[in-house]
PDB file of N, CA and C in Angstrom:
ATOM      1  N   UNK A   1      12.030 -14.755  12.452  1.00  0.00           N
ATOM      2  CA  UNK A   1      12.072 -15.691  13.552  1.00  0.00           C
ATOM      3  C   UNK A   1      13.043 -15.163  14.613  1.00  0.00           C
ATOM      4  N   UNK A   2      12.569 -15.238  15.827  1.00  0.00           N
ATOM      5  CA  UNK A   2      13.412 -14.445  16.736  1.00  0.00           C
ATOM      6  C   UNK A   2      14.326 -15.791  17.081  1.00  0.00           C
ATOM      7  N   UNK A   3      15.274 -14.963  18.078  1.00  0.00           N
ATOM      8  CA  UNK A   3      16.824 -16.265  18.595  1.00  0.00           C
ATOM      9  C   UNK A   3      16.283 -17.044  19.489  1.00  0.00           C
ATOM     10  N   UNK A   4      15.396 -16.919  20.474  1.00  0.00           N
ATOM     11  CA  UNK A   4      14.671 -17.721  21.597  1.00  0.00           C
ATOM     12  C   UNK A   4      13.849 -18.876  20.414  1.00  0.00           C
ATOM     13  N   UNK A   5      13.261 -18.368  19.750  1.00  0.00           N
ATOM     14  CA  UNK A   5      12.455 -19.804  19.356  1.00  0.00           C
ATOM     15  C   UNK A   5      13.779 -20.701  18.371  1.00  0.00           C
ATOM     16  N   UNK A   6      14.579 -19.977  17.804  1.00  0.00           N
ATOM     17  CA  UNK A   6      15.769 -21.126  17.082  1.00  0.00           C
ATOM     18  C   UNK A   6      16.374 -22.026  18.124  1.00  0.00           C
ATOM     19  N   UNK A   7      16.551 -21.637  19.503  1.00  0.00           N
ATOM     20  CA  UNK A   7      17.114 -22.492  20.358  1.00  0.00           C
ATOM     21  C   UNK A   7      16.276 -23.553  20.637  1.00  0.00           C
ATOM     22  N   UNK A   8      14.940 -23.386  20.287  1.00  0.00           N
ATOM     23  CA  UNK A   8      13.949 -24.689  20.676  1.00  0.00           C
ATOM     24  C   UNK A   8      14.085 -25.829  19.401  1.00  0.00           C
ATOM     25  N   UNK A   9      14.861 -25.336  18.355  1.00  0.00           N
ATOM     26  CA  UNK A   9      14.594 -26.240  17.066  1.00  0.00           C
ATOM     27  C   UNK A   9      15.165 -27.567  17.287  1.00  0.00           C
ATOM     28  N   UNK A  10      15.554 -28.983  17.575  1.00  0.00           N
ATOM     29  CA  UNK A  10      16.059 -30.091  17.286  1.00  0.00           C
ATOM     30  C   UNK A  10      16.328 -30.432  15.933  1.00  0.00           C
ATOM     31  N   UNK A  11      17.809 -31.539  15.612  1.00  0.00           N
ATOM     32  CA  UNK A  11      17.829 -31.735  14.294  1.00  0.00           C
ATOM     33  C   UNK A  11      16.892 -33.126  14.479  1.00  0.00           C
ATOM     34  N   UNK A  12      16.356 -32.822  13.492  1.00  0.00           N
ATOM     35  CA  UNK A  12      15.289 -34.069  12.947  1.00  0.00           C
ATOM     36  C   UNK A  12      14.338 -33.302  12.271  1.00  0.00           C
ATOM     37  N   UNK A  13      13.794 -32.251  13.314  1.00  0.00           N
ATOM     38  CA  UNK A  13      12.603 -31.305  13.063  1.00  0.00           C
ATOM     39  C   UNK A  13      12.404 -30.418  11.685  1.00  0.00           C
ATOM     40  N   UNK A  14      11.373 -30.693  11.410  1.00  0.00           N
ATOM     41  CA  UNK A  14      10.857 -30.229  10.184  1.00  0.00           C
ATOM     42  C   UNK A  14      10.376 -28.272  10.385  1.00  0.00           C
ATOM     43  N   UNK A  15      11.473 -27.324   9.662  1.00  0.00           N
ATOM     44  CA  UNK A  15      11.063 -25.848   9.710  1.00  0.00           C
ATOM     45  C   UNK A  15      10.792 -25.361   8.093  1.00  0.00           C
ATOM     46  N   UNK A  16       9.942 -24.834   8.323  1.00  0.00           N
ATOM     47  CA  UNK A  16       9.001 -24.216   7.001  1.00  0.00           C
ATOM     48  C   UNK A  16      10.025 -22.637   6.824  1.00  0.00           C
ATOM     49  N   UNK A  17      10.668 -22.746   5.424  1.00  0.00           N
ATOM     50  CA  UNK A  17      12.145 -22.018   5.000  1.00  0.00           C
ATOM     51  C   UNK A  17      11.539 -21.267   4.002  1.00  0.00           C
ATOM     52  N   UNK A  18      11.902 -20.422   3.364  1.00  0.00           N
ATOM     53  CA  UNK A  18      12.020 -19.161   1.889  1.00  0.00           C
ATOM     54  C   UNK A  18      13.204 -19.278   1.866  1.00  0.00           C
ATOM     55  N   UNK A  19      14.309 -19.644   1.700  1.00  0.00           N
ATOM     56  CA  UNK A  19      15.510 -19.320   1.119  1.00  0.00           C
ATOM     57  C   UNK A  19      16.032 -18.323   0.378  1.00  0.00           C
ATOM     58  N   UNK A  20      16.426 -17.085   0.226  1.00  0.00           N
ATOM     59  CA  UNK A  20      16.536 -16.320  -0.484  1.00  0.00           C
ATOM     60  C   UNK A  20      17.816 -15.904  -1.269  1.00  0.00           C
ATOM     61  N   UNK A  21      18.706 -16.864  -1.182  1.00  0.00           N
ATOM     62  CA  UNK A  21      20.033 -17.196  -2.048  1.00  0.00           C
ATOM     63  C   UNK A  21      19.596 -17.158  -3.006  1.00  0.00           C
ATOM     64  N   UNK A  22      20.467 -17.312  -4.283  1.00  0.00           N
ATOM     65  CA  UNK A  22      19.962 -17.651  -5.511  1.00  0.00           C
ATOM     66  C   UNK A  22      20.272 -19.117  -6.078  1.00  0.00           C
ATOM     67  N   UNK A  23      20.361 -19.468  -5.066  1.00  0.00           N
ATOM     68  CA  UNK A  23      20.820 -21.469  -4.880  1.00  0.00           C
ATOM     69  C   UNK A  23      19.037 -22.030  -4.925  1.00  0.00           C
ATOM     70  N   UNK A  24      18.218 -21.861  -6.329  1.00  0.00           N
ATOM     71  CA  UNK A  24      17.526 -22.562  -5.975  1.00  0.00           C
ATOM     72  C   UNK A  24      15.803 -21.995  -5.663  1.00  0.00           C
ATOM     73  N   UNK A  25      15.894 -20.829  -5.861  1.00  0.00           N
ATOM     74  CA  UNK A  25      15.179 -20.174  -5.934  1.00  0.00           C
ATOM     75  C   UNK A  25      14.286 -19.332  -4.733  1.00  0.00           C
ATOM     76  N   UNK A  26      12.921 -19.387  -4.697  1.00  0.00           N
ATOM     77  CA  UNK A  26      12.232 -18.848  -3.036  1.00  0.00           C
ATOM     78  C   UNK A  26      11.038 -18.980  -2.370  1.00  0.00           C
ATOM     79  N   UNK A  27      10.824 -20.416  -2.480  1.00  0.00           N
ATOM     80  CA  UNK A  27       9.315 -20.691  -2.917  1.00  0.00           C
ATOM     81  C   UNK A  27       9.502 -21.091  -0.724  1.00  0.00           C
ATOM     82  N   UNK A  28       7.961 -21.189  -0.093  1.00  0.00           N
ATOM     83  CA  UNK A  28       8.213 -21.896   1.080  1.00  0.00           C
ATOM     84  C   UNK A  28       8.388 -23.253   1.027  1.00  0.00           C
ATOM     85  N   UNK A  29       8.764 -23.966   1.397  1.00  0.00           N
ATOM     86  CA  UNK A  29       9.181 -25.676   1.349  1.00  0.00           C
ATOM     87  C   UNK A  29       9.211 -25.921   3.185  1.00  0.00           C
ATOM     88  N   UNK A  30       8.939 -27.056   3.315  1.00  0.00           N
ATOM     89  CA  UNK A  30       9.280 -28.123   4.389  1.00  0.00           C
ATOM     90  C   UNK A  30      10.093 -28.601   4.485  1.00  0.00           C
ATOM     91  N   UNK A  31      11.771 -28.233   5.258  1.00  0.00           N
ATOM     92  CA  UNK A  31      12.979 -29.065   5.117  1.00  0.00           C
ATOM     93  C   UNK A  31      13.199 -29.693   6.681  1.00  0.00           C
ATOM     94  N   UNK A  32      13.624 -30.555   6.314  1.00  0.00           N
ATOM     95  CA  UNK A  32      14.250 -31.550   7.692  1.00  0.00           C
ATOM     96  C   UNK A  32      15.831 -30.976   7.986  1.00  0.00           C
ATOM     97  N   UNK A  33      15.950 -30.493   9.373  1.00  0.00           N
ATOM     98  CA  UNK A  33      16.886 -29.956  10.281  1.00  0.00           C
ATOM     99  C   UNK A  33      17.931 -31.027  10.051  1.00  0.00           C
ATOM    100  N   UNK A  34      19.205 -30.570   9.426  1.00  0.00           N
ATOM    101  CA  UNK A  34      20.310 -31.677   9.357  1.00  0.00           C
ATOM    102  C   UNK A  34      21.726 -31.497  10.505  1.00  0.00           C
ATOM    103  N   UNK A  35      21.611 -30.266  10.645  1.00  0.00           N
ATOM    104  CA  UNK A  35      22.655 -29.995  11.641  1.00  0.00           C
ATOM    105  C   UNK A  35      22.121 -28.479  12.381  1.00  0.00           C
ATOM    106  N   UNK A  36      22.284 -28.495  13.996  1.00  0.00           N
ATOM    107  CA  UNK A  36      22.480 -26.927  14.722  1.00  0.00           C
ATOM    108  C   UNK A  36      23.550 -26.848  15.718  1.00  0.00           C
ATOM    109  N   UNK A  37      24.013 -25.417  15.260  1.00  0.00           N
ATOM    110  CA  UNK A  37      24.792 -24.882  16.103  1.00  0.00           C
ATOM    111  C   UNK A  37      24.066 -24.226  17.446  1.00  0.00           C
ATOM    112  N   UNK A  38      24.615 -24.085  18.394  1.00  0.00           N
ATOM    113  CA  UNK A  38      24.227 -23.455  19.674  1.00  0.00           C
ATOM    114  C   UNK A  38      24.498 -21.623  19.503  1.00  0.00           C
ATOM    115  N   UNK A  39      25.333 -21.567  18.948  1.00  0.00           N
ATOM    116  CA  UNK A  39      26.251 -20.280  19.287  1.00  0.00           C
ATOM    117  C   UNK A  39      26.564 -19.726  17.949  1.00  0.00           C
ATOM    118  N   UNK A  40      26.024 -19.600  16.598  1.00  0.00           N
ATOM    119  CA  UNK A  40      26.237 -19.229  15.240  1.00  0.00           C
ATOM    120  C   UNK A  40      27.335 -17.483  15.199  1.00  0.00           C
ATOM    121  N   UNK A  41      28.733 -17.692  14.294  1.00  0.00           N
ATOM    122  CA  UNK A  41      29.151 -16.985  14.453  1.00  0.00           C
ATOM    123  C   UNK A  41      29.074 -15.436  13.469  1.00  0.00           C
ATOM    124  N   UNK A  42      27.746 -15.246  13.529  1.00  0.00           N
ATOM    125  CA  UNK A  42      27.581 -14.310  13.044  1.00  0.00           C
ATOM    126  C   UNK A  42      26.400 -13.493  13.268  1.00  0.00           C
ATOM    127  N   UNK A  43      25.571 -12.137  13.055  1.00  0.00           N
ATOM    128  CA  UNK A  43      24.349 -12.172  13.850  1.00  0.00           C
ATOM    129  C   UNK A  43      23.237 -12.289  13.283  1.00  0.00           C
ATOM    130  N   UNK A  44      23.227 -12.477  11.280  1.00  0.00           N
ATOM    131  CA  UNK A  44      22.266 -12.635  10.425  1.00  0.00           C
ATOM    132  C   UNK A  44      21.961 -14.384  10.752  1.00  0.00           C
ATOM    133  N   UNK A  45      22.818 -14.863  10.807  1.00  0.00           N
ATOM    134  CA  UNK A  45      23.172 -16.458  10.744  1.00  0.00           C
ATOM    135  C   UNK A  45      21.608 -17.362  11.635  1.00  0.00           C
ATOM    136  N   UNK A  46      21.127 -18.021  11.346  1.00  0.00           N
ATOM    137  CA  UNK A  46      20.467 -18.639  12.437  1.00  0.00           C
ATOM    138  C   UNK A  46      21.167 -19.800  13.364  1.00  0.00           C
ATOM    139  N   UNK A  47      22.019 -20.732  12.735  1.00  0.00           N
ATOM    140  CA  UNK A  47      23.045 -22.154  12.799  1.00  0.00           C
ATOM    141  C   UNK A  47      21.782 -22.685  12.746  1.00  0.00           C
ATOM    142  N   UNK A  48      21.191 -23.246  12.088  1.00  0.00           N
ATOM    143  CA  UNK A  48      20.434 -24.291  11.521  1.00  0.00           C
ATOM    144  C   UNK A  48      20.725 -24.993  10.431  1.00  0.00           C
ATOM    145  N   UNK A  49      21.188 -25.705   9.911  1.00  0.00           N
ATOM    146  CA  UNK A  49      21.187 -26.484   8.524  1.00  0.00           C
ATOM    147  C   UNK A  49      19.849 -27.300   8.368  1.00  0.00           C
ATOM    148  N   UNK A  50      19.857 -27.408   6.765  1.00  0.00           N
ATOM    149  CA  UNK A  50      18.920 -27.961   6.183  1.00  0.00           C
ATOM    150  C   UNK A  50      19.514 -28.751   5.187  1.00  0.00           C
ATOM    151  N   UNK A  51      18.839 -29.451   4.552  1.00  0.00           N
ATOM    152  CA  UNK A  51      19.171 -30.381   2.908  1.00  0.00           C
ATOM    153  C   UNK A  51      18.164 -29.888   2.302  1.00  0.00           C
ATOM    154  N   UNK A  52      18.724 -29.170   1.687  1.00  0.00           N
ATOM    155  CA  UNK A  52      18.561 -28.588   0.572  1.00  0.00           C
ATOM    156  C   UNK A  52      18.462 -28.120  -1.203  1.00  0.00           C
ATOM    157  N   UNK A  53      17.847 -27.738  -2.267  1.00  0.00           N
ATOM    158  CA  UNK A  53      18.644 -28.055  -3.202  1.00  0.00           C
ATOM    159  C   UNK A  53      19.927 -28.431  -3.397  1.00  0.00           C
ATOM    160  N   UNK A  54      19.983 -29.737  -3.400  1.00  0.00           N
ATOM    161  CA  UNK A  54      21.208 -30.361  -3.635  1.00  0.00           C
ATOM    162  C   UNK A  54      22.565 -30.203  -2.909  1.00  0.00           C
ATOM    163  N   UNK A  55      22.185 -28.866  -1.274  1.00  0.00           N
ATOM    164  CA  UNK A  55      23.534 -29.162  -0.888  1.00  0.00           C
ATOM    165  C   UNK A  55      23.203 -30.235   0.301  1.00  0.00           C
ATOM    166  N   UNK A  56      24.212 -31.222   1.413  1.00  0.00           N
ATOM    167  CA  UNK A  56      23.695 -31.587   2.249  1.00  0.00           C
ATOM    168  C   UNK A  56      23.588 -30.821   3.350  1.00  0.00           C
ATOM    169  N   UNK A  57      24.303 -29.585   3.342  1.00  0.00           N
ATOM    170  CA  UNK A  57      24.043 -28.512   4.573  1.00  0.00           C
ATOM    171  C   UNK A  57      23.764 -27.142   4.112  1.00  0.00           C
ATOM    172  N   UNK A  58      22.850 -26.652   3.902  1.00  0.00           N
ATOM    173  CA  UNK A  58      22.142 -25.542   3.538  1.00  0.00           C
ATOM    174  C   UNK A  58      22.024 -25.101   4.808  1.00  0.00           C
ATOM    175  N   UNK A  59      23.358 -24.097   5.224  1.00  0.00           N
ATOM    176  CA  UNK A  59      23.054 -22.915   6.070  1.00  0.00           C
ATOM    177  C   UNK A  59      21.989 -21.701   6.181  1.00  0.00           C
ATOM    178  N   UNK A  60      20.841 -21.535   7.146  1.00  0.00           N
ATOM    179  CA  UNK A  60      19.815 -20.804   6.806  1.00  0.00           C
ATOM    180  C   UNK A  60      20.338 -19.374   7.642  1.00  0.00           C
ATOM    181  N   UNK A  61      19.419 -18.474   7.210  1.00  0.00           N
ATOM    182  CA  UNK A  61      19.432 -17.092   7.682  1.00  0.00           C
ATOM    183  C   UNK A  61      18.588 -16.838   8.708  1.00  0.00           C
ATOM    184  N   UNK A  62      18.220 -16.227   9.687  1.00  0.00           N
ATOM    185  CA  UNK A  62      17.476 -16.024  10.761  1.00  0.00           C
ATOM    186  C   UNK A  62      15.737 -15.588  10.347  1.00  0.00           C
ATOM    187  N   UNK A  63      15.909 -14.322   8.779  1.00  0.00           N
ATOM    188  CA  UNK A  63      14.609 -14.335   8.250  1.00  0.00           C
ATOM    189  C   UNK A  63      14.653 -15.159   7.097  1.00  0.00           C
ATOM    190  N   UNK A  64      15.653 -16.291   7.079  1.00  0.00           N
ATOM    191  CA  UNK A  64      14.416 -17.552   5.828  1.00  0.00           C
ATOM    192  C   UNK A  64      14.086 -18.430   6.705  1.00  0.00           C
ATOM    193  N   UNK A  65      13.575 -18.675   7.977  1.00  0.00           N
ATOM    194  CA  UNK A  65      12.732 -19.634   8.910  1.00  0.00           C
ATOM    195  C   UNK A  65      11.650 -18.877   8.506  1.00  0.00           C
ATOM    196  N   UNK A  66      10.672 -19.201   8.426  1.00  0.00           N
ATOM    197  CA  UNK A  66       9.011 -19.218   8.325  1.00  0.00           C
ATOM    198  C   UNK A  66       8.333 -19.412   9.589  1.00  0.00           C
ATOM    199  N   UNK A  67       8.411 -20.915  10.097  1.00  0.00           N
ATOM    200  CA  UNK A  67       7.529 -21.305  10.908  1.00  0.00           C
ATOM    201  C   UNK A  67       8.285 -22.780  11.066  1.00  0.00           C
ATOM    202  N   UNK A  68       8.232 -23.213  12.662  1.00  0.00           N
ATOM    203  CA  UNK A  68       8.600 -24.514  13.285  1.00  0.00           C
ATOM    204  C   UNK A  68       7.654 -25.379  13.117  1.00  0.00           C
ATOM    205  N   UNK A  69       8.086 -26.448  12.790  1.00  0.00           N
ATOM    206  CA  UNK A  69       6.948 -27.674  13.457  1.00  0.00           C
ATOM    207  C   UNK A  69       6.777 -27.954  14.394  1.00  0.00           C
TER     208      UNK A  69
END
């Protein structure tokens, strides 16, 4: 997922994730956007949060976005 389409994401919005931590495994899922940053301080980082296996802010990576709703 490139940086131009993460800036279009809103929290509410539903993004189709792979997670590839070992928090949980790597299947695609449908998670609801719980928190975004504008400006993520790092350059793998996307600043998107999710809820996630069991955390309430599951920080995502730029390639575990899939696809926006």
């Amino acid at each position: 997922m490139e940086k131009i389409e993460i800036k279009n994401i809103e929290v509410g919005q539903m993004v189709r994730c792979k997670p590839i931590h070992l928090r949980g495994g790597n299947s695609l899922r449908w998670r609801k956007v719980t928190q975004k940053i504008d400006s993520p301080h790092k350059w793998q980082y996307s600043g998107v949060a999710v809820n996630a296996h069991g955390y309430k802010d599951f920080w995502l990576k730029l390639n575990e976005i899939a696809e926006i709703n």
